[in-house]
N, C-alpha and C. Protein backbone atom coordinates (compact mmCIF):
# COMPACT_ATOMS: atom_id res chain seq x y z
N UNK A 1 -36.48 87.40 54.01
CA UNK A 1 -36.98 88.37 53.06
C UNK A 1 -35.85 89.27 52.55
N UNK A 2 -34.91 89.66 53.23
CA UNK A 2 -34.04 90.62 53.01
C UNK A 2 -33.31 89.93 52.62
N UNK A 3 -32.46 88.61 52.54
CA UNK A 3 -31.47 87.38 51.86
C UNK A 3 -32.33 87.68 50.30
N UNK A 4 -33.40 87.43 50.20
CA UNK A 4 -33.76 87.04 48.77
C UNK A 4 -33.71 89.01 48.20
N UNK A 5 -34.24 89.84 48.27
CA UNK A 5 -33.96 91.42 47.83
C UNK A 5 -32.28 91.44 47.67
N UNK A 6 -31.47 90.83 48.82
CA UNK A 6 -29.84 90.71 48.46
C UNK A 6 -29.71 90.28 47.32
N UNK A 7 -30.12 88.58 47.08
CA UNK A 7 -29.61 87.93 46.23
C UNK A 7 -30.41 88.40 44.67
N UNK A 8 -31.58 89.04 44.59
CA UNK A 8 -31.52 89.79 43.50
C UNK A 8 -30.73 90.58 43.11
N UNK A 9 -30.93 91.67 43.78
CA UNK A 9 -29.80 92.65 43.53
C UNK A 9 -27.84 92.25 43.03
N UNK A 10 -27.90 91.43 43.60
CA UNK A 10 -26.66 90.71 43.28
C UNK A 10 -26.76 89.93 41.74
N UNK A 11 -27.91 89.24 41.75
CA UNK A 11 -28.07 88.48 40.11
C UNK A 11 -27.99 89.55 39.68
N UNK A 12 -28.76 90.97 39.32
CA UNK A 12 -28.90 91.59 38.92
C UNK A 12 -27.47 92.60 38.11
N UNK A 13 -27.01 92.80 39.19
CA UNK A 13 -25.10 92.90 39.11
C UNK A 13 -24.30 92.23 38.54
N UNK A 14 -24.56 91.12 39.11
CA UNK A 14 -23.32 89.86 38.65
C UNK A 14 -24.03 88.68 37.68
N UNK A 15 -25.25 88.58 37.09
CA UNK A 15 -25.90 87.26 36.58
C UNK A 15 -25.17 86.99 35.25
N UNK A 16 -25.31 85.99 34.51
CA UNK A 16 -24.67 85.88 33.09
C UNK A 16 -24.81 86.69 32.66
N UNK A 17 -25.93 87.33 32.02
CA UNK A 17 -26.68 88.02 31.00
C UNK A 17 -25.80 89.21 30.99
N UNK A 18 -25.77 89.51 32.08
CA UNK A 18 -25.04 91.37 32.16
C UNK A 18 -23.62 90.64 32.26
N UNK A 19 -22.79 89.34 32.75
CA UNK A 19 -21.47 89.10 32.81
C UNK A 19 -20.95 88.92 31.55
N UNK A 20 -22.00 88.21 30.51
CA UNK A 20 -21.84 88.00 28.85
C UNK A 20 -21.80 89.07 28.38
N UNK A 21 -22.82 90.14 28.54
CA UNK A 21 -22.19 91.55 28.33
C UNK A 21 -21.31 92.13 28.36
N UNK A 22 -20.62 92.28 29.21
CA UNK A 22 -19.30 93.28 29.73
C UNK A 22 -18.56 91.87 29.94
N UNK A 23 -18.08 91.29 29.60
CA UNK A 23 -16.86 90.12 29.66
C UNK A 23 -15.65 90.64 28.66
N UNK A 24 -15.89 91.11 27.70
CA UNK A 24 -14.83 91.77 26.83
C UNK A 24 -14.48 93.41 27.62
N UNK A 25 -15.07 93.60 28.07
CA UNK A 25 -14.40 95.42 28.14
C UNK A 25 -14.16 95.47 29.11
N UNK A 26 -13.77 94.73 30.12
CA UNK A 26 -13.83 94.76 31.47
C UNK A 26 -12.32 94.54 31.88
N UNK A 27 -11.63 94.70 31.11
CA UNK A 27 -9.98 94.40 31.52
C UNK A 27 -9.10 96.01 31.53
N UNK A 28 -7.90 95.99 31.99
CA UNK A 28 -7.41 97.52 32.19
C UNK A 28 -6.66 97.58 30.90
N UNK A 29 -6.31 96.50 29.84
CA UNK A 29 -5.68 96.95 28.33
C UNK A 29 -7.29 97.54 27.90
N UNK A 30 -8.34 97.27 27.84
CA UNK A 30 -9.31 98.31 27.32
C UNK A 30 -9.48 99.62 27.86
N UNK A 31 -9.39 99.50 29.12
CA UNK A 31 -9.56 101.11 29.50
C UNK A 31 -7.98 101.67 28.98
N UNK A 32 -7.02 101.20 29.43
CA UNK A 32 -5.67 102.19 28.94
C UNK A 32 -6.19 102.42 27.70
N UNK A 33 -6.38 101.69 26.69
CA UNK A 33 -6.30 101.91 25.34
C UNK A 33 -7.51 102.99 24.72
N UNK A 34 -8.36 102.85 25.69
CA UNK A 34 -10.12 104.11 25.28
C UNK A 34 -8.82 105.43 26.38
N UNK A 35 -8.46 105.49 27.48
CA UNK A 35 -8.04 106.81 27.75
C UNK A 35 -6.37 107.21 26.71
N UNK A 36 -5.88 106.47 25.82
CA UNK A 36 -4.91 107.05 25.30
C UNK A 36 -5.93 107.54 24.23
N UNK A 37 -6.81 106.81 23.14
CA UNK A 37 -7.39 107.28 22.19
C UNK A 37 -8.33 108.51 23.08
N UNK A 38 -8.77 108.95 23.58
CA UNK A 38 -8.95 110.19 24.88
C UNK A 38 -8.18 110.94 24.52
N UNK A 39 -6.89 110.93 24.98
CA UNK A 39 -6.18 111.65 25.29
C UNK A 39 -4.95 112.17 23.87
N UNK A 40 -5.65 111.68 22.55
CA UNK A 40 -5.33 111.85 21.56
C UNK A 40 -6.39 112.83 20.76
N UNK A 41 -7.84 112.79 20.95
CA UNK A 41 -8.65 113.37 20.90
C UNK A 41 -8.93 114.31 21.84
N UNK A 42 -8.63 114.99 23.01
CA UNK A 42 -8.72 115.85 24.03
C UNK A 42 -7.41 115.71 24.35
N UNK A 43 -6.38 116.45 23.84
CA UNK A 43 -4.97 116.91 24.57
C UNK A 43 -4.81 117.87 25.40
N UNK A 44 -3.81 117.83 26.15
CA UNK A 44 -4.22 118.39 27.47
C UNK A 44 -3.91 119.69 27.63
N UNK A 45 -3.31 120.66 26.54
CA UNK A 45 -2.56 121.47 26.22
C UNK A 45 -3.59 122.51 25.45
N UNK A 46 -4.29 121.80 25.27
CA UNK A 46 -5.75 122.66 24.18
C UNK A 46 -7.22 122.19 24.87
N UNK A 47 -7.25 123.72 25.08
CA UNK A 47 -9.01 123.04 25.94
C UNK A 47 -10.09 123.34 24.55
N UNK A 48 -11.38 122.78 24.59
CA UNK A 48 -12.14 122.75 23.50
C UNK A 48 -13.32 122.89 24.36
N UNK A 49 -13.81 124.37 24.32
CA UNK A 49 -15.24 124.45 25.14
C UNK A 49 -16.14 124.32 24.45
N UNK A 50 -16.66 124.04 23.53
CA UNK A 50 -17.37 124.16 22.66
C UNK A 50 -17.91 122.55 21.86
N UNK A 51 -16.83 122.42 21.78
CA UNK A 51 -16.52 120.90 21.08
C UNK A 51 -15.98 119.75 21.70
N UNK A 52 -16.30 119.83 22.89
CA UNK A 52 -15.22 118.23 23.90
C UNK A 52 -15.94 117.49 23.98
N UNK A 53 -17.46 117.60 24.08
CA UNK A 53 -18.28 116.44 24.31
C UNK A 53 -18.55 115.48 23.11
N UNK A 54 -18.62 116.41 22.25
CA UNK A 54 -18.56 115.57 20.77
C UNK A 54 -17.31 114.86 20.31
N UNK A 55 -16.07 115.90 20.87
CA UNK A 55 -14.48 114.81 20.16
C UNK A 55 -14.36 113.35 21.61
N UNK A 56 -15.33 113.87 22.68
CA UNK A 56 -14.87 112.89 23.37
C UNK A 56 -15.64 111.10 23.11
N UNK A 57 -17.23 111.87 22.94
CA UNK A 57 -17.90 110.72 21.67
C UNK A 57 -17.10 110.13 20.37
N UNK A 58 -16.73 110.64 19.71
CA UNK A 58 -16.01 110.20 18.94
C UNK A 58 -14.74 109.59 19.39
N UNK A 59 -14.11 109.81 20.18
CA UNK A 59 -13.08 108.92 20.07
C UNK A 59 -13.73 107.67 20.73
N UNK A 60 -14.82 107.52 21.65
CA UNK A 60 -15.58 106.55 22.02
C UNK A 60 -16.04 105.30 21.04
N UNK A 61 -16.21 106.41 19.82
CA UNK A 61 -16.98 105.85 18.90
C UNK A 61 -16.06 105.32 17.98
N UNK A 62 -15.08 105.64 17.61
CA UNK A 62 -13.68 105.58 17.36
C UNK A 62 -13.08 104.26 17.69
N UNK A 63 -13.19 103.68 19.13
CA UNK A 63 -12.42 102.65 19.82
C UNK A 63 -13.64 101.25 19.49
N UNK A 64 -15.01 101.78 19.38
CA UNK A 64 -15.59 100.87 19.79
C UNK A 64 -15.74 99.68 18.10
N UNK A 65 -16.02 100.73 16.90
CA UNK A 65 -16.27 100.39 15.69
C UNK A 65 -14.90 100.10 15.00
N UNK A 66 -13.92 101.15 15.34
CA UNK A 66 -12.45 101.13 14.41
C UNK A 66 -12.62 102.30 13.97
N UNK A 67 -11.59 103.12 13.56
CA UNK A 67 -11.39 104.12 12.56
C UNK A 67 -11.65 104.52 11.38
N UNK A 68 -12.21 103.43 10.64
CA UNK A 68 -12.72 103.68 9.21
C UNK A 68 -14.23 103.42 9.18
N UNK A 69 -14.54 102.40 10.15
CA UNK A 69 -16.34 102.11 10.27
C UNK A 69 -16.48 103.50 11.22
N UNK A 70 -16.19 103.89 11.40
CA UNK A 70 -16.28 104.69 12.51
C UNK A 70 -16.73 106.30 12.07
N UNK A 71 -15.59 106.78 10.74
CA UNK A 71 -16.03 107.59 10.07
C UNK A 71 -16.80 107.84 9.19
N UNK A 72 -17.03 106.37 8.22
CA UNK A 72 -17.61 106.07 7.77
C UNK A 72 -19.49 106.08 8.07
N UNK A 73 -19.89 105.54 9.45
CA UNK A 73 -20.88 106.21 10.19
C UNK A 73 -21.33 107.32 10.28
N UNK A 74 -20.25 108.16 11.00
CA UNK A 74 -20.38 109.93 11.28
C UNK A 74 -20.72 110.26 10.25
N UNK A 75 -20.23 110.10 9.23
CA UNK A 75 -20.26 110.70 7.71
C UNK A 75 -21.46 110.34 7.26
N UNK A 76 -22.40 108.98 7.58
CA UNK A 76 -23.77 108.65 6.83
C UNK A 76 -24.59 109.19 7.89
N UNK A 77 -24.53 109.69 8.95
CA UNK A 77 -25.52 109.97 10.01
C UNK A 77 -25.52 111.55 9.83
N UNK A 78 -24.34 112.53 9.21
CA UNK A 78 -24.60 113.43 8.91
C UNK A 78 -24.85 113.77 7.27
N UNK A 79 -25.50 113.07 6.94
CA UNK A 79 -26.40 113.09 5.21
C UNK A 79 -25.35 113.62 4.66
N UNK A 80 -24.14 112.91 4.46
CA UNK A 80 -22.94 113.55 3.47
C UNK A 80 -22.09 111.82 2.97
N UNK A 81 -22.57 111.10 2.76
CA UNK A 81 -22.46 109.63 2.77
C UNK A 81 -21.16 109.85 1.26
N UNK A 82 -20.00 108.88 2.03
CA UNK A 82 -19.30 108.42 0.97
C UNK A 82 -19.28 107.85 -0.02
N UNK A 83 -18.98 107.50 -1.00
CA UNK A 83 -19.45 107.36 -2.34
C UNK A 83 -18.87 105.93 -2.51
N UNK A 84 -19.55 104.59 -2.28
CA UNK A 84 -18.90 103.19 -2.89
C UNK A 84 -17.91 102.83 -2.98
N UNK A 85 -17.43 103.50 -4.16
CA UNK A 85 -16.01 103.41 -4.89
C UNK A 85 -15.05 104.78 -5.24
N UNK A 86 -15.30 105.10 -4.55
CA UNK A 86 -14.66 106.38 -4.46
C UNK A 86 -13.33 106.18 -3.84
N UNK A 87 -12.10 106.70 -3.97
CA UNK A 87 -10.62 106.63 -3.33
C UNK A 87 -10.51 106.52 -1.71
N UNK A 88 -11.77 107.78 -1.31
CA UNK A 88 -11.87 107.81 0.39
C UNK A 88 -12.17 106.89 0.84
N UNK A 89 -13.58 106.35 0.19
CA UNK A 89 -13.94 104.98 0.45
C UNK A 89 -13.21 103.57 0.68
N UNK A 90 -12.50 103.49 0.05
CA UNK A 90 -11.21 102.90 -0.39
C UNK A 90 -10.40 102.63 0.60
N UNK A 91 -9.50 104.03 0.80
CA UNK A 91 -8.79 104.51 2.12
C UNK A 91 -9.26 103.88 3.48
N UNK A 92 -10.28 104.60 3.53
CA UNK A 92 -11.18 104.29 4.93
C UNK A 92 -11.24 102.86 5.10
N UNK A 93 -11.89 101.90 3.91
CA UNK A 93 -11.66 100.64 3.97
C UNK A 93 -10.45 100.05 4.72
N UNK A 94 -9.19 100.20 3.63
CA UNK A 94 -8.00 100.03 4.34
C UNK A 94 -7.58 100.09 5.68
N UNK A 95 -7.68 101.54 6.00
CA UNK A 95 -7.42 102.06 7.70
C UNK A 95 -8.06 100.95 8.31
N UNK A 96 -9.09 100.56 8.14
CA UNK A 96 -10.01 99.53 9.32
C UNK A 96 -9.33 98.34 8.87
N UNK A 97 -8.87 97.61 7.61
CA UNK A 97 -8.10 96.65 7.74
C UNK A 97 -7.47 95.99 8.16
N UNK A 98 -6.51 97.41 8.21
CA UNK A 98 -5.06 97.54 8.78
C UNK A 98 -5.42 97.06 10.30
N UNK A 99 -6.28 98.08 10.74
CA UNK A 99 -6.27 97.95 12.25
C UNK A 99 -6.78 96.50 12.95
N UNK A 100 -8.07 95.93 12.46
CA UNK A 100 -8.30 94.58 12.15
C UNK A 100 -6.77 93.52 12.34
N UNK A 101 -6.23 93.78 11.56
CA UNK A 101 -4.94 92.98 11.01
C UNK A 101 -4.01 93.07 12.00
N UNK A 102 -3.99 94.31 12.55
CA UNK A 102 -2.88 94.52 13.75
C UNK A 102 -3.48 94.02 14.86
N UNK A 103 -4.79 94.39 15.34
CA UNK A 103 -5.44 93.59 16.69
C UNK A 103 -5.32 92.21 16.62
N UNK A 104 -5.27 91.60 15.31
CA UNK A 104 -5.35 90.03 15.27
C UNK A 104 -3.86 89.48 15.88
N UNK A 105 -3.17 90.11 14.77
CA UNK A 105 -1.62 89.89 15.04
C UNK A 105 -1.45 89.89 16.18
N UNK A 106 -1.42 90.97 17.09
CA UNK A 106 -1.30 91.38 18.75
C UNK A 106 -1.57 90.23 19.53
N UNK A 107 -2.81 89.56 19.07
CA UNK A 107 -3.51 88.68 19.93
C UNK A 107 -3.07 87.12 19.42
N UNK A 108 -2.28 87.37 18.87
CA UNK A 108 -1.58 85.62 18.23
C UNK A 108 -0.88 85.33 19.33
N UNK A 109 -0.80 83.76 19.39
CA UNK A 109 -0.06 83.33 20.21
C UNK A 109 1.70 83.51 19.79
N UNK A 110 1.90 83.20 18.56
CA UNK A 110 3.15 83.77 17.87
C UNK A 110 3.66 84.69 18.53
N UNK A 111 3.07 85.74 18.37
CA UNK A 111 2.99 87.56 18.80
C UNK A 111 3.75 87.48 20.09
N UNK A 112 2.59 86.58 21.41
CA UNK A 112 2.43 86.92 22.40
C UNK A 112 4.23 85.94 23.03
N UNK A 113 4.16 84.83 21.99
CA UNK A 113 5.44 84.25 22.66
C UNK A 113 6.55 85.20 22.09
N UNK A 114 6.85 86.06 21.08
CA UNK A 114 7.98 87.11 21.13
C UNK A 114 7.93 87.81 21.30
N UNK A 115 6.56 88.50 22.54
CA UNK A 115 6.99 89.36 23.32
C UNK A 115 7.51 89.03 24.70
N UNK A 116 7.36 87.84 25.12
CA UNK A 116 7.29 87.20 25.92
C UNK A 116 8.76 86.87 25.94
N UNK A 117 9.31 86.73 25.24
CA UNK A 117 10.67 86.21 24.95
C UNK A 117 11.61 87.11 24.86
N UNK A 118 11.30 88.04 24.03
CA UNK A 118 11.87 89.52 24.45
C UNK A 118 11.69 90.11 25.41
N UNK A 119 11.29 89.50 26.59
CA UNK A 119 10.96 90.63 27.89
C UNK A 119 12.24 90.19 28.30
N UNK A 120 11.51 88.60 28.53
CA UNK A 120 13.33 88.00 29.27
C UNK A 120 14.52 87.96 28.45
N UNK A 121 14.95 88.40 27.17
CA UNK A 121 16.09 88.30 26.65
C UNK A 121 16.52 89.98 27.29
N UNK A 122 15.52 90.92 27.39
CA UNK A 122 15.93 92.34 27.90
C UNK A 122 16.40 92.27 29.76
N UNK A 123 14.91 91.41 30.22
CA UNK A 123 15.94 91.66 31.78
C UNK A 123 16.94 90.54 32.04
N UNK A 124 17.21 89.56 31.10
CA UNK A 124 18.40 89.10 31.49
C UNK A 124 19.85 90.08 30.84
N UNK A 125 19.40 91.05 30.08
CA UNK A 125 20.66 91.93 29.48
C UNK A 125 20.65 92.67 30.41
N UNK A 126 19.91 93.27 31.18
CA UNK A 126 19.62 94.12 32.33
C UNK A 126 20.26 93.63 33.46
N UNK A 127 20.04 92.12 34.07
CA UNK A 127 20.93 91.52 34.98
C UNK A 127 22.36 91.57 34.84
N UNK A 128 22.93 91.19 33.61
CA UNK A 128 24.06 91.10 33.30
C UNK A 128 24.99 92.25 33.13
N UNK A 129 24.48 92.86 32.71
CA UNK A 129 24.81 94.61 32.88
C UNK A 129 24.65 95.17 33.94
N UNK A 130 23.88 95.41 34.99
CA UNK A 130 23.73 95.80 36.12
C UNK A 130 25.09 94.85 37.13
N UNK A 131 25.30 93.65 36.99
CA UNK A 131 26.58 92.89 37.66
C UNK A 131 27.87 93.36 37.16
N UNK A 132 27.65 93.98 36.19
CA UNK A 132 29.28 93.99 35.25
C UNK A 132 29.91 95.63 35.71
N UNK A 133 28.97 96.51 35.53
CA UNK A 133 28.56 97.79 35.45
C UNK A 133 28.03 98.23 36.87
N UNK A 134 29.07 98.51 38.16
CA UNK A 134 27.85 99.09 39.21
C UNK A 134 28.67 100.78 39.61
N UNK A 135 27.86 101.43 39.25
CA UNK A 135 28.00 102.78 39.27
C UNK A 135 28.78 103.22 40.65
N UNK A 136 30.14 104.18 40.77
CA UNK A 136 30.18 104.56 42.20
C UNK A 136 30.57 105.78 42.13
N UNK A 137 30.72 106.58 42.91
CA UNK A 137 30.68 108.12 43.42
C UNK A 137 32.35 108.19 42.32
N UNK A 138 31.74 109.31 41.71
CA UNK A 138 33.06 110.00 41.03
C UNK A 138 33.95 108.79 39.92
N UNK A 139 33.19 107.92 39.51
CA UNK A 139 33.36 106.89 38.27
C UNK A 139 34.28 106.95 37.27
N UNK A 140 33.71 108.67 36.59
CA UNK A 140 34.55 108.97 35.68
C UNK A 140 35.62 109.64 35.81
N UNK A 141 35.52 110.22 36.94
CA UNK A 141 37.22 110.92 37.37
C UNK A 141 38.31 109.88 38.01
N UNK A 142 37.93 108.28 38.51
CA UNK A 142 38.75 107.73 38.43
C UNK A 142 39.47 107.32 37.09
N UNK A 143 38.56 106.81 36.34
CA UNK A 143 39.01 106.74 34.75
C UNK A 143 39.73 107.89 34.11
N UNK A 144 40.11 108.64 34.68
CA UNK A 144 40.46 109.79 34.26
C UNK A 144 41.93 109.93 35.18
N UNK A 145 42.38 109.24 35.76
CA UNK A 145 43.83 109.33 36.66
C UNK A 145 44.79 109.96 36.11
N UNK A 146 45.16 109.11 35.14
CA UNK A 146 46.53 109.21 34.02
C UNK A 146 46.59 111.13 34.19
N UNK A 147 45.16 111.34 33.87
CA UNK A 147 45.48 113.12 32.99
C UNK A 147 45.23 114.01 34.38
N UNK A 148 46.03 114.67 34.43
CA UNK A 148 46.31 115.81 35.56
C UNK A 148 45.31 116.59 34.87
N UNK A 149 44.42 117.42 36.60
CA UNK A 149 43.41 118.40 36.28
C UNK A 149 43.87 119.57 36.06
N UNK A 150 43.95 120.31 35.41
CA UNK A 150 44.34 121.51 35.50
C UNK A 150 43.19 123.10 35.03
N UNK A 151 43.24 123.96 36.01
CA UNK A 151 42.06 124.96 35.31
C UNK A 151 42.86 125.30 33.76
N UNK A 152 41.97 125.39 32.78
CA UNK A 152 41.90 126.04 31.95
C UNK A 152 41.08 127.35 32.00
N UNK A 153 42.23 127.54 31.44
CA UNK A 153 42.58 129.61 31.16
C UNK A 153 41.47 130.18 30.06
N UNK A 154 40.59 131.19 30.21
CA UNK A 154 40.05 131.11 28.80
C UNK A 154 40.17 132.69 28.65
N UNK A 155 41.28 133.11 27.96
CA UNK A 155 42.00 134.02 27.52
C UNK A 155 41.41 134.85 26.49
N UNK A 156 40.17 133.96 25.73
CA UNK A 156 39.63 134.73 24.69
C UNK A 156 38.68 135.44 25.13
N UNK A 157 38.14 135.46 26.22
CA UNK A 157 36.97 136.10 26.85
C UNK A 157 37.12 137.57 27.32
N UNK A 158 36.44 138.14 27.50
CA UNK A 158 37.04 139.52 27.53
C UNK A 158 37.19 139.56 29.15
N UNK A 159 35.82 139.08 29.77
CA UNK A 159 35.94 138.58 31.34
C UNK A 159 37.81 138.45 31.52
N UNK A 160 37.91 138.13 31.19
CA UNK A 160 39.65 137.20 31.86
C UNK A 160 40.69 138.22 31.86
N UNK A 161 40.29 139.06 30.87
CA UNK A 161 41.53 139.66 30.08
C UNK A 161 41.77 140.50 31.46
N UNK A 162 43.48 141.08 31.63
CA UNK A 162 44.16 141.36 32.74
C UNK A 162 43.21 143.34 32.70
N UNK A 163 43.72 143.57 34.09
CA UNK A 163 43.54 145.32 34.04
C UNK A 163 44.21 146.52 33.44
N UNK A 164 45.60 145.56 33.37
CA UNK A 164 46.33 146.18 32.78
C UNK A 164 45.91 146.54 31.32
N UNK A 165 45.86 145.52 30.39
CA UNK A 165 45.09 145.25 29.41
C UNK A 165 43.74 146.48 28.98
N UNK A 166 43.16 146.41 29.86
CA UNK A 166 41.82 147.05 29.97
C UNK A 166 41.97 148.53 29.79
N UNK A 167 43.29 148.65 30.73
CA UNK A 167 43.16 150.18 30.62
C UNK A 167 43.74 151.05 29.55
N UNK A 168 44.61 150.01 28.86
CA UNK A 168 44.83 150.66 27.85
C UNK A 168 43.85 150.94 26.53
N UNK A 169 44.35 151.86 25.95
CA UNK A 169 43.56 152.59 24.94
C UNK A 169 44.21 153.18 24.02
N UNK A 170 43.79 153.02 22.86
CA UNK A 170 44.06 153.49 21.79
C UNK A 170 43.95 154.78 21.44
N UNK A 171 44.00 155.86 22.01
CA UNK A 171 43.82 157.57 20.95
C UNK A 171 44.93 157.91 21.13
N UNK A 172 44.39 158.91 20.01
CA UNK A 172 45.34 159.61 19.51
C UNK A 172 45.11 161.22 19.47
């Protein structure tokens, strides 16, 4: 009796239906990417008592639709609806384009093999540099042999200037 109440509870958790659901949002590039848009909308430097629950919806709302469907919404849900063909309209269009266009790109295999390729062209410059280049105590003062240390005098300062100096005075 208690095996079968388990194994509900478990379909219930884990079955397709709810796994087909959440199969896209369930990775940590979605959460990084909802807490930077967060943390672009709630900066940490400005508290908003008044208004956080709503900028924090919105940037929710923000990540989930895109930036231009997104305002585009807010704007018809508060009876102030953009106008067709209007320039904003327009704009707004664009912005979601754009962003469209860049998520696609990101997710190309193209994309993904030159970033991929640029990781290792960087830590093999990193290897090679790190062998060539190994840092040791006082580096630049060996490079520096040839030239004798000597204090420099700084004579223009009034600090420096002698007592003798000091005590003299000008009247008359």
């Amino acid at each position: 009796m208690r095996t079968w109440t388990y194994l509900k509870q478990i379909n219930k958790r884990l079955g397709s239906k709810v796994l087909d659901k959440t199969r896209l949002n369930m990775n940590t590039n979605f959460v990084e990417g909802f807490n930077r848009s967060l943390r672009r909308s709630l900066p940490s430097n400005v508290t908003f008592k008044k208004n956080m629950s709503g900028r924090a919806h919105a940037a929710a709302h923000s990540v989930n639709y895109g930036p231009g469907e997104s305002i585009l919404e807010l704007c018809s849900a508060l009876h102030c609806d953009i106008p067709v063909g209007s320039s904003a309209y327009k704009a707004l269009k664009n912005i979601q384009k754009t962003d469209i266009l860049q998520k696609k790109h990101k997710q190309s295999v193209n994309y993904k093999v030159f970033r991929s390729e640029k990781r290792c062209k960087l830590y093999k410059l990193y290897e090679k540099l790190s062998e060539i280049i190994q840092y040791e105590k006082n580096m630049l003062m060996k490079a520096d042999r040839g030239m004798k240390s000597s204090k420099s005098k700084h004579e223009d300062h009034p600090y420096v200037k002698n007592k003798k100096q000091k005590k003299i005075s000008i009247r008359k």
